[in-house]
C-alpha atoms as a PDB file:
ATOM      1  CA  UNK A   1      86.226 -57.445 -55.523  1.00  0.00           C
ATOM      2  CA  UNK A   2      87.830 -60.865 -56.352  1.00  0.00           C
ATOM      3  CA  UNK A   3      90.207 -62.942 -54.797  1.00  0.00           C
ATOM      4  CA  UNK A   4      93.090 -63.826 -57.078  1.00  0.00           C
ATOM      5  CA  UNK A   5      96.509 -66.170 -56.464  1.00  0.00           C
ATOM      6  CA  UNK A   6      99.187 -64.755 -57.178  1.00  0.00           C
ATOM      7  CA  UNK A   7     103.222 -65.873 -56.239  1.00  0.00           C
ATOM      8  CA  UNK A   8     104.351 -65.085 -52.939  1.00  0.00           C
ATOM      9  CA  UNK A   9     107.186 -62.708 -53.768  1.00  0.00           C
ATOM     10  CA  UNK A  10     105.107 -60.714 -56.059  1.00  0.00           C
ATOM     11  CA  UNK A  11     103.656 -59.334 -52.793  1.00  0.00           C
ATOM     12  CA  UNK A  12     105.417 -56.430 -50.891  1.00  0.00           C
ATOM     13  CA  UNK A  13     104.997 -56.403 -46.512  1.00  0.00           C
ATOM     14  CA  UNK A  14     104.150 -53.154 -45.599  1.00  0.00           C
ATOM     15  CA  UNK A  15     106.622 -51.903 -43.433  1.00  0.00           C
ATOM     16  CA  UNK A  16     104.713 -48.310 -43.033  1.00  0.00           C
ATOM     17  CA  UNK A  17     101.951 -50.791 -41.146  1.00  0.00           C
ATOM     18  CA  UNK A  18     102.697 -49.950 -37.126  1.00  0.00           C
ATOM     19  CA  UNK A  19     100.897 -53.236 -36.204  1.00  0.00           C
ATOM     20  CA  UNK A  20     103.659 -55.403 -34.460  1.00  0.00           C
ATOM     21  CA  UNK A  21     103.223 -58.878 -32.972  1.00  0.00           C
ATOM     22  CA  UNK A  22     105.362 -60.885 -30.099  1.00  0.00           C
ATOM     23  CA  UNK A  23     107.609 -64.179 -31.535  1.00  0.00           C
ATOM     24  CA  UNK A  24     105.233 -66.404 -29.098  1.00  0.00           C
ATOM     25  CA  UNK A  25     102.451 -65.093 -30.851  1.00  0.00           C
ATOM     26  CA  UNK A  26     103.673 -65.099 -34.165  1.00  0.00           C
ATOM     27  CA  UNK A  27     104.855 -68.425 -33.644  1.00  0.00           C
ATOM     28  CA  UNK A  28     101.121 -69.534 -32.872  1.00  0.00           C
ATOM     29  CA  UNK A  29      99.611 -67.534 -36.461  1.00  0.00           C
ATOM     30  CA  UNK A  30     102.276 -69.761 -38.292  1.00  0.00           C
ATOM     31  CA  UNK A  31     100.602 -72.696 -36.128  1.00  0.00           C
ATOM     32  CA  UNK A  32      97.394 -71.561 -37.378  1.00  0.00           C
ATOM     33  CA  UNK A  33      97.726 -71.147 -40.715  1.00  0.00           C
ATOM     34  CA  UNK A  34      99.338 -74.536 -40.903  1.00  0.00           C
ATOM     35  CA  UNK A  35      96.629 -76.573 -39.074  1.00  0.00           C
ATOM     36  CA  UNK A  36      93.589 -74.622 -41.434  1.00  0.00           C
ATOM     37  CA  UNK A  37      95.418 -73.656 -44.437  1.00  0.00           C
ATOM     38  CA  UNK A  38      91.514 -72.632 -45.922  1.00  0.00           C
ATOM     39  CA  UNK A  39      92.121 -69.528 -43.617  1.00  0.00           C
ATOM     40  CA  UNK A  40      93.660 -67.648 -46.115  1.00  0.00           C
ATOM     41  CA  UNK A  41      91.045 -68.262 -48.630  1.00  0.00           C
ATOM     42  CA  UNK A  42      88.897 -66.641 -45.887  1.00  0.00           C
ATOM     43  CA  UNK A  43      90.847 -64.062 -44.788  1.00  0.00           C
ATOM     44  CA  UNK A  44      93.340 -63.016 -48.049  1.00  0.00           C
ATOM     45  CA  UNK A  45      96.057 -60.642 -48.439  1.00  0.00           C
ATOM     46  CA  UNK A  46      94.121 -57.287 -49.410  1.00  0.00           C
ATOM     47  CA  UNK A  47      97.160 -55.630 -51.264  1.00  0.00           C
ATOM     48  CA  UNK A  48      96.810 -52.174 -53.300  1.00  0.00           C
ATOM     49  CA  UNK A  49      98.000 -51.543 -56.918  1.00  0.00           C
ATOM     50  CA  UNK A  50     101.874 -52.264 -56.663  1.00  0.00           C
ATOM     51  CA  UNK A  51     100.771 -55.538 -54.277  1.00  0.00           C
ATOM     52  CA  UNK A  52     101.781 -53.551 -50.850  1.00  0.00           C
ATOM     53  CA  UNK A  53      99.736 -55.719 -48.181  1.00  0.00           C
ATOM     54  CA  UNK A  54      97.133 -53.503 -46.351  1.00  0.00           C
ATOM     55  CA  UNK A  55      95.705 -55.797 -44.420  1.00  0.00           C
ATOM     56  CA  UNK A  56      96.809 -59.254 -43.838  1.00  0.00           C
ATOM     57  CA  UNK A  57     100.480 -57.663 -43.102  1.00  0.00           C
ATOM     58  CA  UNK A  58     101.210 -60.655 -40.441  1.00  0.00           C
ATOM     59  CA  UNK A  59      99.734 -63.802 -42.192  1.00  0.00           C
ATOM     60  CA  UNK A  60     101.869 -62.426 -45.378  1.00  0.00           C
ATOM     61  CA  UNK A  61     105.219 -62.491 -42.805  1.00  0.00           C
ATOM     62  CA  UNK A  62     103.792 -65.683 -41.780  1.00  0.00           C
ATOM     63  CA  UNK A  63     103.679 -67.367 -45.048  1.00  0.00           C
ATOM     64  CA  UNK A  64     107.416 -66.466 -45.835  1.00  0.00           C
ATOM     65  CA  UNK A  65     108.247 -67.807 -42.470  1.00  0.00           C
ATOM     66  CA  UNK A  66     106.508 -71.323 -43.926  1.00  0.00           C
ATOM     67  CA  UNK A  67     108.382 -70.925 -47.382  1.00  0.00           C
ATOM     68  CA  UNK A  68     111.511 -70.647 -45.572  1.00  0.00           C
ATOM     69  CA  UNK A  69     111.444 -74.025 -43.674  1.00  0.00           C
ATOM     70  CA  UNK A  70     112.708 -76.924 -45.064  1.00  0.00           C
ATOM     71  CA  UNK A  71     110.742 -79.870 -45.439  1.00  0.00           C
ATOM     72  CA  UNK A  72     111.939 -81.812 -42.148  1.00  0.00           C
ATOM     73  CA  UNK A  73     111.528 -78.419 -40.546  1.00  0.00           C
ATOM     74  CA  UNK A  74     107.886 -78.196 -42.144  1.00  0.00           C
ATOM     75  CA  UNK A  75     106.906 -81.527 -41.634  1.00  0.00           C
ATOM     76  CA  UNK A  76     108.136 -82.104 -37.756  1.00  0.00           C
ATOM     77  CA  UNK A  77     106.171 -78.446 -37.222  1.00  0.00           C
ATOM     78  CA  UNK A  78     102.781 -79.731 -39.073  1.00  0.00           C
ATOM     79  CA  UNK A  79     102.977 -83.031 -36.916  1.00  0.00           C
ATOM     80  CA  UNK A  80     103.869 -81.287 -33.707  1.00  0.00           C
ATOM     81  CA  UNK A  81     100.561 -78.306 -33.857  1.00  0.00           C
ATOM     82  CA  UNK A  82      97.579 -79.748 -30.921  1.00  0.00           C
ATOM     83  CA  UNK A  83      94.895 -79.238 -33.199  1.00  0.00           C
ATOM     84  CA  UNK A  84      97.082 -81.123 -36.490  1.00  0.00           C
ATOM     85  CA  UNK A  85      97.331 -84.090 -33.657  1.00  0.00           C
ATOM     86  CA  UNK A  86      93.351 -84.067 -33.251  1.00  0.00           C
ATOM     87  CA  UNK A  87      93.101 -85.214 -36.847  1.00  0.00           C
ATOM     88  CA  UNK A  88      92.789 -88.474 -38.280  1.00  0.00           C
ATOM     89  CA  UNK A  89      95.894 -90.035 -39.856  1.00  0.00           C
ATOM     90  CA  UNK A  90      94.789 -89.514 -43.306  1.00  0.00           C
ATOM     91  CA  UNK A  91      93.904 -85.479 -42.511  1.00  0.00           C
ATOM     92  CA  UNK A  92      97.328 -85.194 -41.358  1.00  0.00           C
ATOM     93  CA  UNK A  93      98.909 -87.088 -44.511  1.00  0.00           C
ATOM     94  CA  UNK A  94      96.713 -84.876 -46.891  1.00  0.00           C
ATOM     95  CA  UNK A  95      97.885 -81.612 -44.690  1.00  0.00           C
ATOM     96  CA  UNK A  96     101.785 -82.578 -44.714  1.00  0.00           C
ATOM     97  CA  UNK A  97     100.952 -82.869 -48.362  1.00  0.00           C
ATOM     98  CA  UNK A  98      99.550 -79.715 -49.200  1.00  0.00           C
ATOM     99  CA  UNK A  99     102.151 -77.729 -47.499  1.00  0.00           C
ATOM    100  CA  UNK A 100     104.841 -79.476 -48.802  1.00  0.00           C
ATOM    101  CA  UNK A 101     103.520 -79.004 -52.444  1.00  0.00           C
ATOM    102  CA  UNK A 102     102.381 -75.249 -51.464  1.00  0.00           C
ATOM    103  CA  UNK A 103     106.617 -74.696 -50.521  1.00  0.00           C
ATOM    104  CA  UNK A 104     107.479 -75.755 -54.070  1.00  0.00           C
ATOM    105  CA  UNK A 105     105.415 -72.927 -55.512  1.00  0.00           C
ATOM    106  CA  UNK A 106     104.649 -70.586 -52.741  1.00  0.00           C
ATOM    107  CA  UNK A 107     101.658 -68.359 -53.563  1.00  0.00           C
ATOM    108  CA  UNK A 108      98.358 -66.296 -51.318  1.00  0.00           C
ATOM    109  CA  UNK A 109      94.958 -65.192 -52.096  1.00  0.00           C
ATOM    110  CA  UNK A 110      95.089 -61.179 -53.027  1.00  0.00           C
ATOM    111  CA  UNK A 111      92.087 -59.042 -52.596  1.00  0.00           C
ATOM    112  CA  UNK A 112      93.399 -55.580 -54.708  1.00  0.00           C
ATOM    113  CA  UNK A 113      91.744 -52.381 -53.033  1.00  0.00           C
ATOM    114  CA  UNK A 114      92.216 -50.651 -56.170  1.00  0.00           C
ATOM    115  CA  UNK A 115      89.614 -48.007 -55.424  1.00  0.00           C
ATOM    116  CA  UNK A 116      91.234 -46.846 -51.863  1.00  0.00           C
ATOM    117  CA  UNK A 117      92.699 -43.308 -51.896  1.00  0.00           C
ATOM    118  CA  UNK A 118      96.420 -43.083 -50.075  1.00  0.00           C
ATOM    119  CA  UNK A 119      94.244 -41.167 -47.494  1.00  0.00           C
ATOM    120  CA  UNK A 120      92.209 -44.375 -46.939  1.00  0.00           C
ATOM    121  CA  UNK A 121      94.380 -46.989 -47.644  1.00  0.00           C
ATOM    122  CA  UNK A 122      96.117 -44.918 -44.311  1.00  0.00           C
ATOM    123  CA  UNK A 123      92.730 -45.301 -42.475  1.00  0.00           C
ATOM    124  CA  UNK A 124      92.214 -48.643 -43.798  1.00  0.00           C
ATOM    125  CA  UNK A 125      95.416 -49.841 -42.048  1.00  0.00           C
ATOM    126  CA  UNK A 126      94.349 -49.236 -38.778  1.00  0.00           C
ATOM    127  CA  UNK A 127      90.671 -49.696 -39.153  1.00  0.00           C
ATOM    128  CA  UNK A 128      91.228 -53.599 -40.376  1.00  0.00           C
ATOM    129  CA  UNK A 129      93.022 -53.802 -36.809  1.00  0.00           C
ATOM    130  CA  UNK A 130      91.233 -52.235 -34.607  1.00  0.00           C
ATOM    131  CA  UNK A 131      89.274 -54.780 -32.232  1.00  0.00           C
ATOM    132  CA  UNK A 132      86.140 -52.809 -31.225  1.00  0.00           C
ATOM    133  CA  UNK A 133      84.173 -56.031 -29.678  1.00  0.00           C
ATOM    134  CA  UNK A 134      84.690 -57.587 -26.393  1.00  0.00           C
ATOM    135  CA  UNK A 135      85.249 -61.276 -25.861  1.00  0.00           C
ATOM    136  CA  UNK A 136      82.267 -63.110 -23.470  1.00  0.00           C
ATOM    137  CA  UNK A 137      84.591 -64.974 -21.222  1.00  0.00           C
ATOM    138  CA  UNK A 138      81.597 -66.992 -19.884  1.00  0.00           C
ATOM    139  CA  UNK A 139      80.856 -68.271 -23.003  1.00  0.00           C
ATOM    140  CA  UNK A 140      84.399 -68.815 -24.052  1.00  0.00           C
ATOM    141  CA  UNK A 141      84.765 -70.838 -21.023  1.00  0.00           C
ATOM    142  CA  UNK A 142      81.800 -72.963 -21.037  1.00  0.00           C
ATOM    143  CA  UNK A 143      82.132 -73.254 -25.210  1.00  0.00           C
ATOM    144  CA  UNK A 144      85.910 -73.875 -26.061  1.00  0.00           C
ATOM    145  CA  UNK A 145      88.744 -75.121 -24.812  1.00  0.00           C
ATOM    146  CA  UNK A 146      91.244 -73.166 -23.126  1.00  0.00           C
ATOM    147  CA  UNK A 147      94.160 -74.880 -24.252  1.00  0.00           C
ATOM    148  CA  UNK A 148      92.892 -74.396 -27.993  1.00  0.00           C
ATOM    149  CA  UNK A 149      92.597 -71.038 -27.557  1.00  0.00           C
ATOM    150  CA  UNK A 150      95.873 -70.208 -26.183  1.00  0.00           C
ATOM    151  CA  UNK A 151      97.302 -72.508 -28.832  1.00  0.00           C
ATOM    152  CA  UNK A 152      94.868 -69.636 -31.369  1.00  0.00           C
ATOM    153  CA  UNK A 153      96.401 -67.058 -29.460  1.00  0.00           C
ATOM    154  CA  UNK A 154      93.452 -65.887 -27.658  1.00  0.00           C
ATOM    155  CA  UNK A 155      95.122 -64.572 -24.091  1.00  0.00           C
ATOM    156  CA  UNK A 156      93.323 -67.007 -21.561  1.00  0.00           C
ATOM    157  CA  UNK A 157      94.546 -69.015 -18.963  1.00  0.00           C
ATOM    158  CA  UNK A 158      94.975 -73.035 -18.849  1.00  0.00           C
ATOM    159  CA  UNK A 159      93.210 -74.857 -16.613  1.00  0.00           C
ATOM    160  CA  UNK A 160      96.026 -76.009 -14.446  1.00  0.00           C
ATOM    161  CA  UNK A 161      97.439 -72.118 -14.098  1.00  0.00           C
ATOM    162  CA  UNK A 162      97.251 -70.157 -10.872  1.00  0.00           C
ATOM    163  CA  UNK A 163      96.045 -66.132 -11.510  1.00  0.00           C
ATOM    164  CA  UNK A 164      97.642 -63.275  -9.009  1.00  0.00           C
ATOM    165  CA  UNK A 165      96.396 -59.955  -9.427  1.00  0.00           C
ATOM    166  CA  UNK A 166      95.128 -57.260  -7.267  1.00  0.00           C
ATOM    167  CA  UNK A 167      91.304 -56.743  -5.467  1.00  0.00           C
ATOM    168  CA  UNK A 168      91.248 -57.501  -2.210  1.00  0.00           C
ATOM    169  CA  UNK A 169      89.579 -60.630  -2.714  1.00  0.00           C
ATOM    170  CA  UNK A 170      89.665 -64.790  -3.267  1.00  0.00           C
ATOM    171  CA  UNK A 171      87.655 -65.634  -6.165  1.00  0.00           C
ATOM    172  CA  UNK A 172      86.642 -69.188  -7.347  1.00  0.00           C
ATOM    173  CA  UNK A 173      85.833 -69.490 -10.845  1.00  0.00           C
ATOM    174  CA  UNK A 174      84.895 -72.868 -11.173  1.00  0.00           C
ATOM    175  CA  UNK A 175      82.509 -74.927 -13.486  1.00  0.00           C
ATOM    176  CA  UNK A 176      84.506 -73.940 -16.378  1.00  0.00           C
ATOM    177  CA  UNK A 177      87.414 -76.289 -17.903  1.00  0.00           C
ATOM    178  CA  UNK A 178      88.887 -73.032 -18.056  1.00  0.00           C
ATOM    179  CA  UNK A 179      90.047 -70.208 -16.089  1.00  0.00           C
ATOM    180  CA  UNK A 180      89.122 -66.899 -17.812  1.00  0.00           C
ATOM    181  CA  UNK A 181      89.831 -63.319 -16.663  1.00  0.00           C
ATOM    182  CA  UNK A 182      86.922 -61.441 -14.378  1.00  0.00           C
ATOM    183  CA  UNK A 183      88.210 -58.278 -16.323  1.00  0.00           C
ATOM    184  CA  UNK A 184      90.212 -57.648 -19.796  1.00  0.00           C
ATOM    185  CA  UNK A 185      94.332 -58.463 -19.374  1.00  0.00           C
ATOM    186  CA  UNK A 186      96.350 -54.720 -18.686  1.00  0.00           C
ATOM    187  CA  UNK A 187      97.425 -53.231 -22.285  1.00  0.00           C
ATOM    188  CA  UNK A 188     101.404 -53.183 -22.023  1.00  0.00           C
ATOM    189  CA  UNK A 189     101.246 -49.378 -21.314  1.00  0.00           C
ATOM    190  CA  UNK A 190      99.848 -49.992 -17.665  1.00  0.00           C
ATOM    191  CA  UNK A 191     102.392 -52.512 -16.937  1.00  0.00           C
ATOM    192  CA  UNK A 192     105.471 -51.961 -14.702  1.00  0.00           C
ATOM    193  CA  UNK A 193     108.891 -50.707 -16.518  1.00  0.00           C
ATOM    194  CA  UNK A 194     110.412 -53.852 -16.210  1.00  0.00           C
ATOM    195  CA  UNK A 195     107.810 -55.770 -17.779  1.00  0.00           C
ATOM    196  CA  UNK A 196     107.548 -53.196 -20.592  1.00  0.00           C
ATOM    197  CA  UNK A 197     108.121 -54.986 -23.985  1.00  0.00           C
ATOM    198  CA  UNK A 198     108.139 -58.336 -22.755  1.00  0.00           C
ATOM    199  CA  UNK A 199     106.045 -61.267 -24.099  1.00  0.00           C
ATOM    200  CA  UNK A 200     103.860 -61.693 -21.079  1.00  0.00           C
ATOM    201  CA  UNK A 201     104.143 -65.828 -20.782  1.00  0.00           C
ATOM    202  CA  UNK A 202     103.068 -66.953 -17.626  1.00  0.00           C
ATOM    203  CA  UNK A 203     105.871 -69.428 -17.670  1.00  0.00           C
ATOM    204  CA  UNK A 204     108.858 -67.001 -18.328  1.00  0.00           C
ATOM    205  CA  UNK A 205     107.913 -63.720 -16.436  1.00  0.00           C
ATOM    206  CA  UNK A 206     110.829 -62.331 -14.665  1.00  0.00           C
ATOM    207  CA  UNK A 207     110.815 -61.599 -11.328  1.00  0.00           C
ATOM    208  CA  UNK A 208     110.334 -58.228  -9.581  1.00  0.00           C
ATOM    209  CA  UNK A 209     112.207 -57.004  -6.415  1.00  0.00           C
ATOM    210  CA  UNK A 210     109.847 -54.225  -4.674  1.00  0.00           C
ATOM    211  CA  UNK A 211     111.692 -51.991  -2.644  1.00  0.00           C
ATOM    212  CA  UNK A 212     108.821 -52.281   0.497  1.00  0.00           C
ATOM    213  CA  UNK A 213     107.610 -48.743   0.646  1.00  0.00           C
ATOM    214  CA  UNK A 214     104.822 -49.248  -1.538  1.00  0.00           C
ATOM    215  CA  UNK A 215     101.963 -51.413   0.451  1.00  0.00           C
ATOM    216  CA  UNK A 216     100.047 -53.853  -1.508  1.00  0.00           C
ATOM    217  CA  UNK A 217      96.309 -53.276  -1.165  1.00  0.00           C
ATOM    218  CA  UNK A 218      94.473 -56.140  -2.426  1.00  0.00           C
ATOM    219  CA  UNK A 219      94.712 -59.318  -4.125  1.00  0.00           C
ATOM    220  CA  UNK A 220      93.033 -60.956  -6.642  1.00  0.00           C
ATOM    221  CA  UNK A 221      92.942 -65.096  -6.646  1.00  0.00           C
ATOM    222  CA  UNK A 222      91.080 -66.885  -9.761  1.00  0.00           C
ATOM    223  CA  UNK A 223      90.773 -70.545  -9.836  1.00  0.00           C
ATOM    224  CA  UNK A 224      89.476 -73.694 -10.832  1.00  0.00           C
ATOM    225  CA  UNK A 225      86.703 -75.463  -8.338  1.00  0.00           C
ATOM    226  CA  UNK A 226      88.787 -78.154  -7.934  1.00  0.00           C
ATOM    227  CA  UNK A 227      91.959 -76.610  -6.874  1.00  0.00           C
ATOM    228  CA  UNK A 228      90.180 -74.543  -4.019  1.00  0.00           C
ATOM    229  CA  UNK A 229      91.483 -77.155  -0.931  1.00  0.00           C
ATOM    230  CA  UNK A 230      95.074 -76.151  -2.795  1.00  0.00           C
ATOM    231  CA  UNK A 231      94.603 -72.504  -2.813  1.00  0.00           C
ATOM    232  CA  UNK A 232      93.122 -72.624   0.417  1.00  0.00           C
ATOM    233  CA  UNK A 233      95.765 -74.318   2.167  1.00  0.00           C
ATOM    234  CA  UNK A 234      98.464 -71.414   0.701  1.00  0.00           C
ATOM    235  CA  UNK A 235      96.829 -69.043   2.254  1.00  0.00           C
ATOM    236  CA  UNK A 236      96.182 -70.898   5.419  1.00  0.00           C
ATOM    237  CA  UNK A 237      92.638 -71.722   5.314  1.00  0.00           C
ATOM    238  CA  UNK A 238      91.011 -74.937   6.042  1.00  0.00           C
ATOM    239  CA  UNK A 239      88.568 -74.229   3.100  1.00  0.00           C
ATOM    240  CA  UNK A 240      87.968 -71.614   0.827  1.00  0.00           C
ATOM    241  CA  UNK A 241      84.037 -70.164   2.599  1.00  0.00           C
ATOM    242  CA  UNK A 242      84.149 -66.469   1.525  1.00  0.00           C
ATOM    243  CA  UNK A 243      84.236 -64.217  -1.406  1.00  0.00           C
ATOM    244  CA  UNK A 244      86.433 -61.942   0.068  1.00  0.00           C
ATOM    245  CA  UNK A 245      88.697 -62.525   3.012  1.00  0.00           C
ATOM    246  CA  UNK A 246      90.246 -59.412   4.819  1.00  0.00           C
ATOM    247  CA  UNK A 247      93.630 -59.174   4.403  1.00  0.00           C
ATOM    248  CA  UNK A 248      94.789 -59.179   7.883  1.00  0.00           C
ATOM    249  CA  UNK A 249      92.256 -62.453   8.452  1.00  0.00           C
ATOM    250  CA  UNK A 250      94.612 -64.139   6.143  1.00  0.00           C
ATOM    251  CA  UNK A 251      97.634 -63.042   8.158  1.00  0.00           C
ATOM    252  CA  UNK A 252      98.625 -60.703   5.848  1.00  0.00           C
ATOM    253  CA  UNK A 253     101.038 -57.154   6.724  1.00  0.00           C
ATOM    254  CA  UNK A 254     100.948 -54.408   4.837  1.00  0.00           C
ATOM    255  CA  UNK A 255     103.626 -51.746   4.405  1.00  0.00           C
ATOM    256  CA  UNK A 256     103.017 -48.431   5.787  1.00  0.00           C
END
């Protein structure tokens, strides 16, 4: 199969596709695409014979987003993106450039699955978004930056960000310039009804009255080496010696 340009309007979103995506993180795929633009030569819109997207339903939504901006808009965003501001002055010219040119004539690499059956063009759909791998958060953390890949849209925490869960533990997770998750973040269907359907921003999640008839069994603490005199003094400690601390040795009451 062959990639082939064609304009941007001559392509059709899918809106039969149930894949949906949060404005923070569709914020950060426009971010992407506009700081590696070769992406989409990559990755391209695989479309059928009327030029439905199958796959590549978001980038597609994400292009129109970029046509749509005007060229202050589109040139304040380009400067603006962390990994644009990594680049030399010239890199960022020739980028500013090539968007600006791209608005005037908006168009996206098209990969036509001709062949597919409307039974597998069905399959297809989810298939090219199902994740089946799991990411290696020690190597993420000892290999990347985790301030790039929040800006990619990766769900890890920044260095400087303090993690409260639940085991009954304090956990230091240091040598990394990164804290990463012991264990996979909860899908939205395990979360509590009032965080249901919320982008899950560490800065902007709401608080939740309990109503103190429900006791809180354990507690889970992740952080960098270098913050552990900080955490230590919150919970009282003059250093941080254990892996686990029971809760009543940090003072701690449970409901009954």
């Amino acid at each position: 199969m062959n990639t082939t340009k064609v304009k941007l309007t001559q392509v059709s979103i899918n809106n039969a596709n149930p894949r949906t995506i949060t404005d923070s993180k569709f914020q950060k795929l426009i971010n992407s695409l506009l700081a590696l633009p070769k992406m989409l030569e990559l990755r391209p819109i695989v479309v059928d014979d009327t030029n439905v997207a199958l796959g590549g339903n978001m980038r597609y939504r994400a292009l129109i987003a970029i046509a749509d901006m005007n060229d202050d808009e589109l040139t304040s965003r380009i400067y603006g993106i962390p990994d644009v501001r990594k680049k030399t002055k010239g890199e960022q010219e020739t980028l500013v450039s090539y968007w600006l040119a791209w608005k005037d004539n908006p168009t996206v690499p098209v990969i036509k699955a001709s062949e597919l059956s409307d039974a597998e063009k069905k399959e297809f759909i989810i298939k090219d978004n199902v994740a089946y791998g799991d990411w290696d958060y020690d190597a993420l953390a000892n290999q990347w930056d985790s301030v790039d890949l929040n800006s990619w849209g990766l769900d890890v925490w920044a260095p400087d960000a303090a993690v409260f869960g639940g085991s009954s533990s304090a956990r230091n997770n240091g040598g990394s310039d990164g804290v990463m998750p012991s264990e996979p973040l909860p899908n939205e269907d395990s979360l509590p009804d009032e965080l249901q359907g919320i982008d899950l921003d560490p800065d902007s999640l709401p608080k939740i009255t309990g109503d103190d008839k429900t006791p809180m069994e354990r507690v889970i603490i992740v952080f960098p080496k270098e913050q552990s005199e900080l955490v230590a003094s919150m919970l009282g400690l003059e250093k941080i010696e254990k892996i686990i601390y029971p809760l009543d040795e940090l003072g701690v009451t449970c409901a009954e």
